[in-house]
C-alpha atoms as a PDB file:
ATOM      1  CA  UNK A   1      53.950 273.551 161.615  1.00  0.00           C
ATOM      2  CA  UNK A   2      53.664 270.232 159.273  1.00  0.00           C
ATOM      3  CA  UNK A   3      56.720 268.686 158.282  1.00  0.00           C
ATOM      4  CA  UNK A   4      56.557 265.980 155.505  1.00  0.00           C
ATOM      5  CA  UNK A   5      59.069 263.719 155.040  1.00  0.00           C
ATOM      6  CA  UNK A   6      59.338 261.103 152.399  1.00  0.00           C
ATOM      7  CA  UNK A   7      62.153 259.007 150.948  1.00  0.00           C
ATOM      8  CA  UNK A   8      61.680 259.646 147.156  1.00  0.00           C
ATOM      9  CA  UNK A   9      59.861 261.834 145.989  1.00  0.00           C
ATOM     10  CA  UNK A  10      57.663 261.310 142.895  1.00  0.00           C
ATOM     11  CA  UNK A  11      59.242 262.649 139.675  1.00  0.00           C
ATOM     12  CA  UNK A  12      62.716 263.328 141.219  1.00  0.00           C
ATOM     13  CA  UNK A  13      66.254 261.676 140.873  1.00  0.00           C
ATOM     14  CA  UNK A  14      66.056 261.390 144.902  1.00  0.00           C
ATOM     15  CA  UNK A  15      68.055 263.327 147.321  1.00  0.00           C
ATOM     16  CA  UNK A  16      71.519 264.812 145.239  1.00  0.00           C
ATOM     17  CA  UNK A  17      68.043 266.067 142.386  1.00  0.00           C
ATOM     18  CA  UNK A  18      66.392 268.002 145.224  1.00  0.00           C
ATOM     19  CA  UNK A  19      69.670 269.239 146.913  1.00  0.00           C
ATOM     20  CA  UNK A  20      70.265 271.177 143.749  1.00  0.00           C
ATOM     21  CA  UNK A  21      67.591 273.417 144.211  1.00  0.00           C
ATOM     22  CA  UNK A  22      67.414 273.103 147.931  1.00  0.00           C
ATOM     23  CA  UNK A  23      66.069 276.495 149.758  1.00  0.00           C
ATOM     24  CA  UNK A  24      67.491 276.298 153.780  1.00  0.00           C
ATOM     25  CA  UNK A  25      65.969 277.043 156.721  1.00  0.00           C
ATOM     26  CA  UNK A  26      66.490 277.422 160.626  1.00  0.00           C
ATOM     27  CA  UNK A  27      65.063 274.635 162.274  1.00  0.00           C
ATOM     28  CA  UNK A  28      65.571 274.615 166.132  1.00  0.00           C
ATOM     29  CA  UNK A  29      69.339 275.463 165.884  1.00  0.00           C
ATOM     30  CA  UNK A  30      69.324 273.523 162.832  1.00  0.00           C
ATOM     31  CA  UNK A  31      69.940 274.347 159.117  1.00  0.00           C
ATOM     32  CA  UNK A  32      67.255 272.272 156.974  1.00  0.00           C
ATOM     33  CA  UNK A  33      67.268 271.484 153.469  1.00  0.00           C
ATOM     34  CA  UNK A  34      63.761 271.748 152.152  1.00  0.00           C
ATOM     35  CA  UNK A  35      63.245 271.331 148.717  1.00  0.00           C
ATOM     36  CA  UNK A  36      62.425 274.066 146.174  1.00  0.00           C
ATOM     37  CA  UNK A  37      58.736 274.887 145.332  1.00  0.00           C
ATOM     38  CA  UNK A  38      59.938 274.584 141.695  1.00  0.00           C
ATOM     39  CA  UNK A  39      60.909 270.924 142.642  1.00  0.00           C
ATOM     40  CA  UNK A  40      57.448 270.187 144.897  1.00  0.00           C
ATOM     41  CA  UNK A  41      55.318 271.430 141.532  1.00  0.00           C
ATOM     42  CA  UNK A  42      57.318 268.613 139.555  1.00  0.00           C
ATOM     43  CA  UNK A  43      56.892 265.637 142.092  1.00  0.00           C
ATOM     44  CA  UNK A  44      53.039 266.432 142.459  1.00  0.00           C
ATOM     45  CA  UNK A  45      52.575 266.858 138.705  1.00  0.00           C
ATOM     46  CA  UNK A  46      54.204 263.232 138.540  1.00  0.00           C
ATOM     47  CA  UNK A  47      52.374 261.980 141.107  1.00  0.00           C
ATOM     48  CA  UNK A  48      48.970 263.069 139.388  1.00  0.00           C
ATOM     49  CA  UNK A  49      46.991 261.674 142.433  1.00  0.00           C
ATOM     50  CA  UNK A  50      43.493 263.344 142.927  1.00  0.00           C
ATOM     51  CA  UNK A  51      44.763 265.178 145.929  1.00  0.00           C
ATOM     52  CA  UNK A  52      48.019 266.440 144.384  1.00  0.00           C
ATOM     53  CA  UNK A  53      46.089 268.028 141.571  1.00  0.00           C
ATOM     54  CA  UNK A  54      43.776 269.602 143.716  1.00  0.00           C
ATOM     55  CA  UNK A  55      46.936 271.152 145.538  1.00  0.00           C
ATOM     56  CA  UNK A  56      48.748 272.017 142.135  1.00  0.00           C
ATOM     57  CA  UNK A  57      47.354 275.268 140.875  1.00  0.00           C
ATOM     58  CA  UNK A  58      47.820 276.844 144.499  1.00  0.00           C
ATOM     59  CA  UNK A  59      51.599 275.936 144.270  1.00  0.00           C
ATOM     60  CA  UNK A  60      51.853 277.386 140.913  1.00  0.00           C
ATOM     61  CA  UNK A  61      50.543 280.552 142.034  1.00  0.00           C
ATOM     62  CA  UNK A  62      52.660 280.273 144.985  1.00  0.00           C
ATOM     63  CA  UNK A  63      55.874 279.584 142.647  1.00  0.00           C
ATOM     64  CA  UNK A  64      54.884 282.579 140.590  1.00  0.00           C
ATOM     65  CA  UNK A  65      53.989 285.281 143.389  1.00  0.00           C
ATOM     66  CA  UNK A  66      58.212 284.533 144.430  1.00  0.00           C
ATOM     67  CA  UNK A  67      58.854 285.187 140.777  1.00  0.00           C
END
């Protein structure tokens, strides 16, 4: 399992933005806030590095398969 973690993400307000939309999850006993796929699309669209572009049409397919 990966687990990112970053203090800001790119094209977000911060923490209270990405709570909003927040999906949780069982972590080891644990309830984890992990933010929305909607929300990951916008930070990597802001972030427009080679790598996140790369990534961005797989998460959009992602987002709509849940849709």
């Amino acid at each position: 399992m990966e687990l990112d973690i970053t203090r800001r993400l790119s094209g977000t307000d911060g923490y209270e933005d990405l709570q909003r939309g927040a999906e949780y999850q069982a972590l080891q006993g644990l309830q984890i806030a992990i933010a929305s796929l909607a929300d990951i699309i916008r930070s990597e669209t802001a972030a427009r590095g080679a790598k996140d572009l790369a990534t961005l049409l797989q998460l959009r397919a992602a987002l709509e398969r849940r849709q």
